[in-house]
Protein backbone atom coordinates (compact mmCIF):
# COMPACT_ATOMS: atom_id res chain seq x y z
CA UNK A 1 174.91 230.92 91.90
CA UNK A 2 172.24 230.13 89.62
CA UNK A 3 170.33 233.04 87.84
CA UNK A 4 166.60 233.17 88.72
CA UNK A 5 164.45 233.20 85.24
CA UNK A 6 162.56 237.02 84.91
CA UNK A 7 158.71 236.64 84.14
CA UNK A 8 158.23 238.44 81.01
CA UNK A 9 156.07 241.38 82.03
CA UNK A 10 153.73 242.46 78.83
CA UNK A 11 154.07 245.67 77.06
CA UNK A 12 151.67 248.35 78.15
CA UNK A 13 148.82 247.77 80.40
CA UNK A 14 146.22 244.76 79.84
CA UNK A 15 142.62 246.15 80.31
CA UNK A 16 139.65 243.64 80.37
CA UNK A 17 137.07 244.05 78.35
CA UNK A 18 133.51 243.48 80.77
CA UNK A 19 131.33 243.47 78.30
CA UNK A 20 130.48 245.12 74.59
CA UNK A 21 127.36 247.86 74.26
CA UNK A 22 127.02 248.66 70.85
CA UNK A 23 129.18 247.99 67.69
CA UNK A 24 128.87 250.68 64.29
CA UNK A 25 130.08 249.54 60.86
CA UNK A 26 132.10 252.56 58.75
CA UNK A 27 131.40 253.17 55.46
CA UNK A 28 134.51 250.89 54.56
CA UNK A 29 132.50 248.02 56.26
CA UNK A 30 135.06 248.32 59.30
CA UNK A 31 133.34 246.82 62.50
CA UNK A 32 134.12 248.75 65.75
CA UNK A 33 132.75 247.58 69.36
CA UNK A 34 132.29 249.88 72.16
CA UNK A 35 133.68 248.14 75.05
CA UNK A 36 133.09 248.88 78.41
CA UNK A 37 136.16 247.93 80.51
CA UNK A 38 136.45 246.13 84.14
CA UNK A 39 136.77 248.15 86.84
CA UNK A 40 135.93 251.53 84.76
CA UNK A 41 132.12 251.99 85.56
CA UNK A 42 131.81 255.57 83.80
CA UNK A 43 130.51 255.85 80.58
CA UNK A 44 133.26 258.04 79.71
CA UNK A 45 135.83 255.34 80.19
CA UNK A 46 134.16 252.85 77.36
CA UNK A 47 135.78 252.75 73.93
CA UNK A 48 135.35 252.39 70.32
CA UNK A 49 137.80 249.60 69.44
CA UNK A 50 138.30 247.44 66.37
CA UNK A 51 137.76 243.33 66.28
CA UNK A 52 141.38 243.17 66.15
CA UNK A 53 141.68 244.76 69.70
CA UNK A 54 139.49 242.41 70.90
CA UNK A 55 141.18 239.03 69.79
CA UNK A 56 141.95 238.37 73.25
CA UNK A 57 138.69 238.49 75.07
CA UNK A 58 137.84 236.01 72.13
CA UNK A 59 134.98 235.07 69.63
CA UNK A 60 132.53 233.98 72.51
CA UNK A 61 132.43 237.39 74.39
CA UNK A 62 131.60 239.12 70.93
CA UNK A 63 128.87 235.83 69.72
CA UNK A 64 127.23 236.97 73.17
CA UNK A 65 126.90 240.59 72.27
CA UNK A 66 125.17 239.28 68.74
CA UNK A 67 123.43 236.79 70.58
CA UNK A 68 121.80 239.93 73.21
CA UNK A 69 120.97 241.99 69.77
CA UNK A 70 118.93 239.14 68.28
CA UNK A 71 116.96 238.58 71.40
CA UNK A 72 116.07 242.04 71.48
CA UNK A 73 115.16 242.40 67.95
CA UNK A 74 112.89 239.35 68.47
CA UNK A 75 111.33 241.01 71.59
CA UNK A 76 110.68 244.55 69.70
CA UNK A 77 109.68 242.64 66.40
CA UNK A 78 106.85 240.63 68.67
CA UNK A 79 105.98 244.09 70.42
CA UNK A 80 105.20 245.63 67.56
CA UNK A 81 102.94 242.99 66.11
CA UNK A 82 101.13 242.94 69.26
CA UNK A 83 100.78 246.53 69.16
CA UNK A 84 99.69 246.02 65.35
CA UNK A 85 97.13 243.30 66.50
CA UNK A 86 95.74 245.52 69.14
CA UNK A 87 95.32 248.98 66.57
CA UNK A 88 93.43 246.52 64.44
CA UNK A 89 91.16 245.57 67.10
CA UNK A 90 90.79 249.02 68.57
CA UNK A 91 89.73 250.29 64.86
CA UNK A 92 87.23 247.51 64.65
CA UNK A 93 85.55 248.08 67.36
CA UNK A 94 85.79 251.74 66.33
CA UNK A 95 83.81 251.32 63.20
């Protein structure tokens, strides 16, 4: 009888991440990412993780997150110079 090869089963349980919502950097310049996870909805359920925890969801998920911040930095930076541009005109009409 021929033995039938086991599938290695991995150690612990394999969450995926769904997508990162902030990231902090620690006074030792330590980046962590808080991940919300698939399938866990409630804010209560995201968690603070370290890059190295997140090797396997790979560079592009975490370029995304960057990518999200700069667009929104863009958007507030132009906000607030049209805000700027429209206090100058309101004073100038003011005077």
């Amino acid at each position: 009888m021929a033995k039938q090869k086991r599938k290695a089963k991995p150690k612990g349980d394999i969450f995926i991440v769904d997508s990162i919502q902030r990231h902090v950097v620690d006074r030792n310049g330590n980046t962590k990412f808080l991940v919300k996870w698939r399938g866990y909805e409630d804010v209560k359920d995201w968690t603070w993780e370290p890059i190295e925890n997140l090797r396997l969801c790979g560079e592009e998920m975490i370029r995304d997150y960057f990518d999200r911040l700069d667009e929104r930095s863009s958007a507030a930076s132009l906000l607030r110079a049209v805000r700027g541009i429209v206090m100058m005109k309101k004073t100038q009409h003011d005077t």
